[in-house]
Structure formats: structure tokens, C-alpha cells
Protein backbone atom coordinates (compact mmCIF):
# COMPACT_ATOMS: atom_id res chain seq x y z
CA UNK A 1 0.00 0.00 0.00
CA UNK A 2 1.06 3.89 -0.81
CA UNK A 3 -0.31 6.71 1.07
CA UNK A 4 -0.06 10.05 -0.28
CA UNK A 5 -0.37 12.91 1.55
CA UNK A 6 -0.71 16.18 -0.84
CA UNK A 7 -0.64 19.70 0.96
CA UNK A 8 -2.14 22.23 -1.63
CA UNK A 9 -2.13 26.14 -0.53
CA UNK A 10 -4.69 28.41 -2.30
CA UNK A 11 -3.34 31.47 -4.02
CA UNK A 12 -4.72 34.90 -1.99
CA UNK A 13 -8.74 34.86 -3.20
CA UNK A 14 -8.55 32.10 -4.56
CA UNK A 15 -9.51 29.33 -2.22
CA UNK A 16 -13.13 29.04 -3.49
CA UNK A 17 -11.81 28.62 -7.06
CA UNK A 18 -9.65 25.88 -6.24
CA UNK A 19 -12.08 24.36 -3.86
CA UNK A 20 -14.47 23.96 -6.61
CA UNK A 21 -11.87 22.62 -8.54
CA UNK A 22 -10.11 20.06 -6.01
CA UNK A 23 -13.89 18.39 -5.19
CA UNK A 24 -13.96 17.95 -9.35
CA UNK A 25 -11.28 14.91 -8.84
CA UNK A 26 -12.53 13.20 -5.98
CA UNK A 27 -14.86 10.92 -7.24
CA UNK A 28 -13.43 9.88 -10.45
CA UNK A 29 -10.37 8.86 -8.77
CA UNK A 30 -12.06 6.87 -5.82
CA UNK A 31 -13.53 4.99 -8.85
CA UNK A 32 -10.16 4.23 -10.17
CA UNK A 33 -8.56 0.49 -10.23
CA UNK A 34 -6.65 0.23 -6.76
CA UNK A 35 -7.85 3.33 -4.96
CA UNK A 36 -8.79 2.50 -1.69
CA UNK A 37 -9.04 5.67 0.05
CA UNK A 38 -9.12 8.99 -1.61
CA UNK A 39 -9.91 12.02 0.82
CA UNK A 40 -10.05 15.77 0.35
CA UNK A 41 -9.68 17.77 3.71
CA UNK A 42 -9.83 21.16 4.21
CA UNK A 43 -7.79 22.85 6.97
CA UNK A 44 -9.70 24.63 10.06
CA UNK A 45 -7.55 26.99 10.78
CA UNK A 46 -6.67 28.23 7.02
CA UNK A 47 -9.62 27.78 4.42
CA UNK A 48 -7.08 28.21 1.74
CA UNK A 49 -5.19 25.29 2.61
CA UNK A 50 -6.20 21.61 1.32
CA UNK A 51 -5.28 17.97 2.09
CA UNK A 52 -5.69 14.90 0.01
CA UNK A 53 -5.48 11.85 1.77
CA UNK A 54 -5.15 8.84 -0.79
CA UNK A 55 -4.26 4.95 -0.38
CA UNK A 56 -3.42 3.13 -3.33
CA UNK A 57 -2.65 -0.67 -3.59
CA UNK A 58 0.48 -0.38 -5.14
CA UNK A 59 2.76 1.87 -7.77
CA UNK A 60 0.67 0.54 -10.76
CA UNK A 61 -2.23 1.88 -9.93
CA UNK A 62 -0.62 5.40 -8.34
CA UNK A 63 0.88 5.67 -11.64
CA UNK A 64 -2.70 5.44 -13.79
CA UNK A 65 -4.09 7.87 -11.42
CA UNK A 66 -1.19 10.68 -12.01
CA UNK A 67 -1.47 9.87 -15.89
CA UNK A 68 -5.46 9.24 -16.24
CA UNK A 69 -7.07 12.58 -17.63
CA UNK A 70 -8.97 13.60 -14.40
CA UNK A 71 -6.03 13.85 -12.59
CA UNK A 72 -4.30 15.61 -15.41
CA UNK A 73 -7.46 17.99 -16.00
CA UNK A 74 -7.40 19.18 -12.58
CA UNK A 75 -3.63 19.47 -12.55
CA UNK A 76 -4.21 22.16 -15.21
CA UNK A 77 -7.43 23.71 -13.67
CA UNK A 78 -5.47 24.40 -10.77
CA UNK A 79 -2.12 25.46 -11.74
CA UNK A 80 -2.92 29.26 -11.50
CA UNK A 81 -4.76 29.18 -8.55
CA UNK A 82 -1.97 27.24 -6.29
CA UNK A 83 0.30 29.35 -4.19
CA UNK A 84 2.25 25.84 -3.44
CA UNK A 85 1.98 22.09 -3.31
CA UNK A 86 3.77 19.68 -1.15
CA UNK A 87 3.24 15.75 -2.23
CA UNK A 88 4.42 13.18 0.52
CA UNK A 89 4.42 9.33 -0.74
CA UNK A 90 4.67 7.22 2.11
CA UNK A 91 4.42 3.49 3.48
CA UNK A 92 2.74 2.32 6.79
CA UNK A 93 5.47 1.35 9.26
């Protein structure tokens, strides 16, 4: 299993923008082969800052989610509204 842990940070006025747009990949990706958890969280303390929290089964199936076309339209949708973007993969010890 491969948990990713993405930290995305809004641009200044743009958190609703890229809220609208970070919901859009949620549900095609939970539908993907070897998701088994795919969660979008949204800080308390800053509403411009994001969280997806994603398990995947194994490196194939990580790898068709960064290349399937959701992932790569939202990639796009959101490029100008990110101020950054921090990806952690990590393993369960």
C-alpha cells in the first residue's frame, strides 16, 4: 500500500476557485482500479489550505491515477490558482 499525503495552498482569493476545482477529482479517482481511500480535507484553521489523503494498492495503480485525464485535468485547472503544493508518498510502518 502507498499513502499520499498532498498539501495544496490556495493562491490569496482564490480558495473558493480551487475548492471547486479540487472536489472535481474526488470521485473519479475513488472509482479508479486500486484506490482505496481517496480524501479531500480542508484545513480549520486556514480555508485556503487543502489535504488529500489517498491509499493506493500499489505503484501501478498510483501511476494510472497521475497519468489518467482527471487527474491531469485538474492538474491544469489548478495550476494558476496554487500558491504551493507539497506531495508526501509514504508506506505504513
Amino acid at each position: 500500500m502507498i499513502t499520499i499525503n498532498a498539501i495544496i495552498q490556495a493562491k490569496q482569493g482564490q480558495e473558493d476557485a480551487l475548492f471547486t476545482e479540487l472536489k472535481k477529482v474526488v470521485e473519479p479517482s475513488r472509482k479508479e482500479t486500486g484506490c482505496v481511500e481517496y480524501t479531500l480535507h480542508q484545513s480549520l484553521d486556514d480555508e485556503g489550505t487543502f489535504v488529500f489523503y489517498e491509499t493506493w494498492e500499489d505503484e501501478t495503480a498510483l501511476k494510472a491515477h497521475v497519468e489518467s485525464g482527471h487527474y491531469q485535468a485538474y492538474r491544469e485547472a489548478t495550476a494558476e490558482l496554487t500558491e504551493s503544493r507539497s506531495v508526501h508518498k509514504l508506506r505504513k510502518v
